[in-house]
N, C-alpha and C. Protein backbone atom coordinates (compact mmCIF):
# COMPACT_ATOMS: atom_id res chain seq x y z
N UNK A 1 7.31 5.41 -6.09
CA UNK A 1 6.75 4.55 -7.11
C UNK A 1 5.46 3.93 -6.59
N UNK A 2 4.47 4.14 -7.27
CA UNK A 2 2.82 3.37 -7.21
C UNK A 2 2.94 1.79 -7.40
N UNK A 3 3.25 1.02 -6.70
CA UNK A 3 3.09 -0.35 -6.68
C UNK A 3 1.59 -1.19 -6.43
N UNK A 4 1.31 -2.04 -6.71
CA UNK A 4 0.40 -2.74 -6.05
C UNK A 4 0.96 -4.20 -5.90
N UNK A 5 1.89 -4.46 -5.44
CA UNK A 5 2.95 -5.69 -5.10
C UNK A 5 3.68 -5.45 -4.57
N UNK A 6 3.66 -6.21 -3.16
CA UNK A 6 4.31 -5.72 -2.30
C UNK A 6 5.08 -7.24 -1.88
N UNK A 7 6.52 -7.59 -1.48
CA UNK A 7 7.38 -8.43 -0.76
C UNK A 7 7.89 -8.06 0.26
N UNK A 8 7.69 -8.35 0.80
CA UNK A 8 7.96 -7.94 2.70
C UNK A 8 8.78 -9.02 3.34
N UNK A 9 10.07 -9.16 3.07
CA UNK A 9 10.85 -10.34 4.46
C UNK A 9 10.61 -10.33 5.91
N UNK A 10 9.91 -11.27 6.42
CA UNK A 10 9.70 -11.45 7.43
C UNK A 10 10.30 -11.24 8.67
N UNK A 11 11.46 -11.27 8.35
CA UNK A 11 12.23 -10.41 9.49
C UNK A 11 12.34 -9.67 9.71
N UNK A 12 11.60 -8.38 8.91
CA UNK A 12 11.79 -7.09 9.11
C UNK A 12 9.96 -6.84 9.62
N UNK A 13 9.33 -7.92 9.89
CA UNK A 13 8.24 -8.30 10.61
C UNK A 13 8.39 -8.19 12.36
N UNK A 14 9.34 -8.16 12.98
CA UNK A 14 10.03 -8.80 14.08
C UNK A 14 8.60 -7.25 15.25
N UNK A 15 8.69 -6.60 14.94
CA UNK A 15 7.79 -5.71 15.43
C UNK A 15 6.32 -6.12 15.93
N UNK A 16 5.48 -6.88 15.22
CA UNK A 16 4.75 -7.92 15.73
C UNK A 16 4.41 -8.35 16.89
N UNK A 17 5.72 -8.82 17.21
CA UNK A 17 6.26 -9.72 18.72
C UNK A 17 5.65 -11.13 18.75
N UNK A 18 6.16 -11.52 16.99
CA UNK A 18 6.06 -13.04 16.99
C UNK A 18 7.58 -13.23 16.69
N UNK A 19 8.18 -14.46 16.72
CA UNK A 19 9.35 -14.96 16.30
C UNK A 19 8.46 -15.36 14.82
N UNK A 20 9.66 -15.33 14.28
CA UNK A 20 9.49 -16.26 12.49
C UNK A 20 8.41 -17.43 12.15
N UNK A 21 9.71 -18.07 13.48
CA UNK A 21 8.38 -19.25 13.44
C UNK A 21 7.47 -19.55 13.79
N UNK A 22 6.71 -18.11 14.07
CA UNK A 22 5.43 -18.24 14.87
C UNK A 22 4.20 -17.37 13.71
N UNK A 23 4.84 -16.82 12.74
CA UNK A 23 3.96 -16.29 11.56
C UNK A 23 3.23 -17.03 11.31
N UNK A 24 1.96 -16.58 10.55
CA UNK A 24 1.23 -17.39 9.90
C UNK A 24 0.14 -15.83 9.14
N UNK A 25 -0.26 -16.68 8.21
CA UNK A 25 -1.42 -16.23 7.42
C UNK A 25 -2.15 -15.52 8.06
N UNK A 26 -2.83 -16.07 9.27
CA UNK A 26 -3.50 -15.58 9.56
C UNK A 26 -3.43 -14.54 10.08
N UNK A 27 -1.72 -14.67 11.00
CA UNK A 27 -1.59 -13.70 12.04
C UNK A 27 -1.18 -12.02 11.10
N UNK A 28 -0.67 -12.28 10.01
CA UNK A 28 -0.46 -11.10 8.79
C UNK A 28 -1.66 -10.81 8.15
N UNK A 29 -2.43 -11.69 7.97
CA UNK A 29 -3.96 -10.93 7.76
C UNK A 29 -4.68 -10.10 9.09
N UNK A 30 -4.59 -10.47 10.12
CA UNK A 30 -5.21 -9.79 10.90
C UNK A 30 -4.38 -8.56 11.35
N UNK A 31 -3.16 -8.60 11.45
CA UNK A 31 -2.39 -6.90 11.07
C UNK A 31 -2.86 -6.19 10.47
N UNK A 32 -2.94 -6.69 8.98
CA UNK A 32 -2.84 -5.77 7.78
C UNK A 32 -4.67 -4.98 7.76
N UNK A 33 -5.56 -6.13 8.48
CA UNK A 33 -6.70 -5.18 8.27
C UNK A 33 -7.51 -4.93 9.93
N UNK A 34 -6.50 -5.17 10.97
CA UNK A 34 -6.83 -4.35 11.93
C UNK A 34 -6.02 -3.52 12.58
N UNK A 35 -4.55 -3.39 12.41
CA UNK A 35 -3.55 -2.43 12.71
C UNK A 35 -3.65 -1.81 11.40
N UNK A 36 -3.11 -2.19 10.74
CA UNK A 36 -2.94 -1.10 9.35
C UNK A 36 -3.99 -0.31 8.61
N UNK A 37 -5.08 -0.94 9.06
CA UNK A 37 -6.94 -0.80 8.57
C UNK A 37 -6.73 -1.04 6.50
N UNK A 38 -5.95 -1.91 6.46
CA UNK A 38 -6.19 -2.19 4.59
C UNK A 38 -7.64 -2.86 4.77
N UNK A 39 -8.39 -2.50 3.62
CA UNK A 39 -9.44 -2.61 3.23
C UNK A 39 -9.48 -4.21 2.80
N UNK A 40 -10.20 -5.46 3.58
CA UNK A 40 -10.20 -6.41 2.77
C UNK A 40 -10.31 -7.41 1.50
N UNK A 41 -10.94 -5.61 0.93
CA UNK A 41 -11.76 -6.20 -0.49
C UNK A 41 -10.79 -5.62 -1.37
N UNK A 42 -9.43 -4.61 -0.40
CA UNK A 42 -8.37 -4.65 -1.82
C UNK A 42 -7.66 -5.74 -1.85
N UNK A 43 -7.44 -6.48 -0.79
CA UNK A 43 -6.05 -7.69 -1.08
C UNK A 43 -6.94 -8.59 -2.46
N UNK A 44 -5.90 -8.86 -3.45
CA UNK A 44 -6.36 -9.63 -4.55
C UNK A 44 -5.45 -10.87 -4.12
N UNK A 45 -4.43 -11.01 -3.79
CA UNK A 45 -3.46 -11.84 -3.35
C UNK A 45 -2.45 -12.32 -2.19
N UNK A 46 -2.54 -12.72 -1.34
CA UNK A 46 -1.89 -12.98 0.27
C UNK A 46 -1.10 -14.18 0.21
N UNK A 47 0.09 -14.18 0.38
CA UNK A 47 1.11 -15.47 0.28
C UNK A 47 2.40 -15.04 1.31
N UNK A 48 2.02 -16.35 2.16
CA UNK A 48 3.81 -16.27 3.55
C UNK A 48 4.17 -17.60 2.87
N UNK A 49 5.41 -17.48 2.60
CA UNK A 49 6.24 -18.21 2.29
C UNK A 49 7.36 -18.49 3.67
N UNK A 50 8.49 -19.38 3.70
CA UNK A 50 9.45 -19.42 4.72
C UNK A 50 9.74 -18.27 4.83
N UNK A 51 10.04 -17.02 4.21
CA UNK A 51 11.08 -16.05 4.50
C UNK A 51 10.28 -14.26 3.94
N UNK A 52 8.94 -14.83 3.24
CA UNK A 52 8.63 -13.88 3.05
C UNK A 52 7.49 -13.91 2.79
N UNK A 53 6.22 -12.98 2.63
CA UNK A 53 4.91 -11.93 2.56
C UNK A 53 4.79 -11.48 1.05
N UNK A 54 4.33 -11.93 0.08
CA UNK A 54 3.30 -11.23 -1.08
C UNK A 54 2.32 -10.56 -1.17
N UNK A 55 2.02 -9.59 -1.32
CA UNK A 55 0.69 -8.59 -1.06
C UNK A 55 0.11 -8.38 -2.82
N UNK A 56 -0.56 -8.86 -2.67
CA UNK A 56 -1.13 -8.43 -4.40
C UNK A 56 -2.41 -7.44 -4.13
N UNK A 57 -2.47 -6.22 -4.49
CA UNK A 57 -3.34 -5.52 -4.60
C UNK A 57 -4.43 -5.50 -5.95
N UNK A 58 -5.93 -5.32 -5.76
CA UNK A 58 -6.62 -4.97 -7.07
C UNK A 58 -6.21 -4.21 -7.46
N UNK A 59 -6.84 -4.03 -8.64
CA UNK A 59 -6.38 -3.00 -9.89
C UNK A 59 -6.85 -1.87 -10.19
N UNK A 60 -8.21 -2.04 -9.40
CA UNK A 60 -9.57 -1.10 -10.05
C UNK A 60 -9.74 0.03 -9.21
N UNK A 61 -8.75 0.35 -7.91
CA UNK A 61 -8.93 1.24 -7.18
C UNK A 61 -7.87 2.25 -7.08
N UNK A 62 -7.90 3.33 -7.06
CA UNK A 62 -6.71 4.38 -6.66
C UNK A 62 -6.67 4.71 -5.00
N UNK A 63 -5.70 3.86 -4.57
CA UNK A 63 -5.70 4.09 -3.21
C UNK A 63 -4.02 4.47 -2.47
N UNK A 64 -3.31 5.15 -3.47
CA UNK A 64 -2.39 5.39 -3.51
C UNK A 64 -1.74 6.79 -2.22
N UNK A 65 -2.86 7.53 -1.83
CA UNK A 65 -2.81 8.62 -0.80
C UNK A 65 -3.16 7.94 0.59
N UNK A 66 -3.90 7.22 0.21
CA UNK A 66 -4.46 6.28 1.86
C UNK A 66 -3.37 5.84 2.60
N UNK A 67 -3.49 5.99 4.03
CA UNK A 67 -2.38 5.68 5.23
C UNK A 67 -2.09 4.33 5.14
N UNK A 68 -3.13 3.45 5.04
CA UNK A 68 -2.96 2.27 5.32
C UNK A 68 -1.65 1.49 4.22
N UNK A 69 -1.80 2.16 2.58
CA UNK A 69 -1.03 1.50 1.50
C UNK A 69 0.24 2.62 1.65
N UNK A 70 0.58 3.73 2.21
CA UNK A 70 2.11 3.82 2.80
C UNK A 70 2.75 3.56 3.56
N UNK A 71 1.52 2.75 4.74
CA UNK A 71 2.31 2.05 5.97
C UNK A 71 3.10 0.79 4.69
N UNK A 72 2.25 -0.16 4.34
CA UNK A 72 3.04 -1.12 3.72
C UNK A 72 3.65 -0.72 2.60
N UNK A 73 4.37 0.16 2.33
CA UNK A 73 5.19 0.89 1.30
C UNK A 73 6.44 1.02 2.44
N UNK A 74 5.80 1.41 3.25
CA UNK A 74 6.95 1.97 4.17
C UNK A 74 7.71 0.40 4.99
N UNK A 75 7.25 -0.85 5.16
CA UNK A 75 7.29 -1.86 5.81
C UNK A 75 7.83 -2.78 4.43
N UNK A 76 7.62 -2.35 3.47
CA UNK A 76 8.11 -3.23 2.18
C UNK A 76 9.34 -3.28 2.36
């Protein structure tokens, strides 16, 4: 399925080699566009909550074959 919304529980984050309570915004933004290489100008939406990761993707792009949006398909 082609999503562009992605929820990711943080515990299944543990790969990282932060504890929970050591997440932050920042530290999931700098994953997602220097390990994963997502393009910064697709995230439309970025939200860590206590327990979990929102990924809102734009709309206007087909980036559905790219490595970077099946790693987080695959990590969803």
């Amino acid at each position: 399925m082609k999503m562009r919304e992605f929820s990711i529980k943080t515990d299944k984050l543990e790969y990282l080699g932060y504890a929970q309570e050591e997440l932050s915004l920042g530290v999931i933004e700098e994953h997602l566009f220097e390990e994963l290489d997502v393009p910064e100008e697709y995230i439309k939406n970025l939200e860590l909550t206590d327990d979990k990761i929102y990924i809102r993707l734009i709309d206007k792009v087909r980036y559905f074959n790219e490595d970077w949006y099946v790693s987080i398909q695959r990590i969803a």
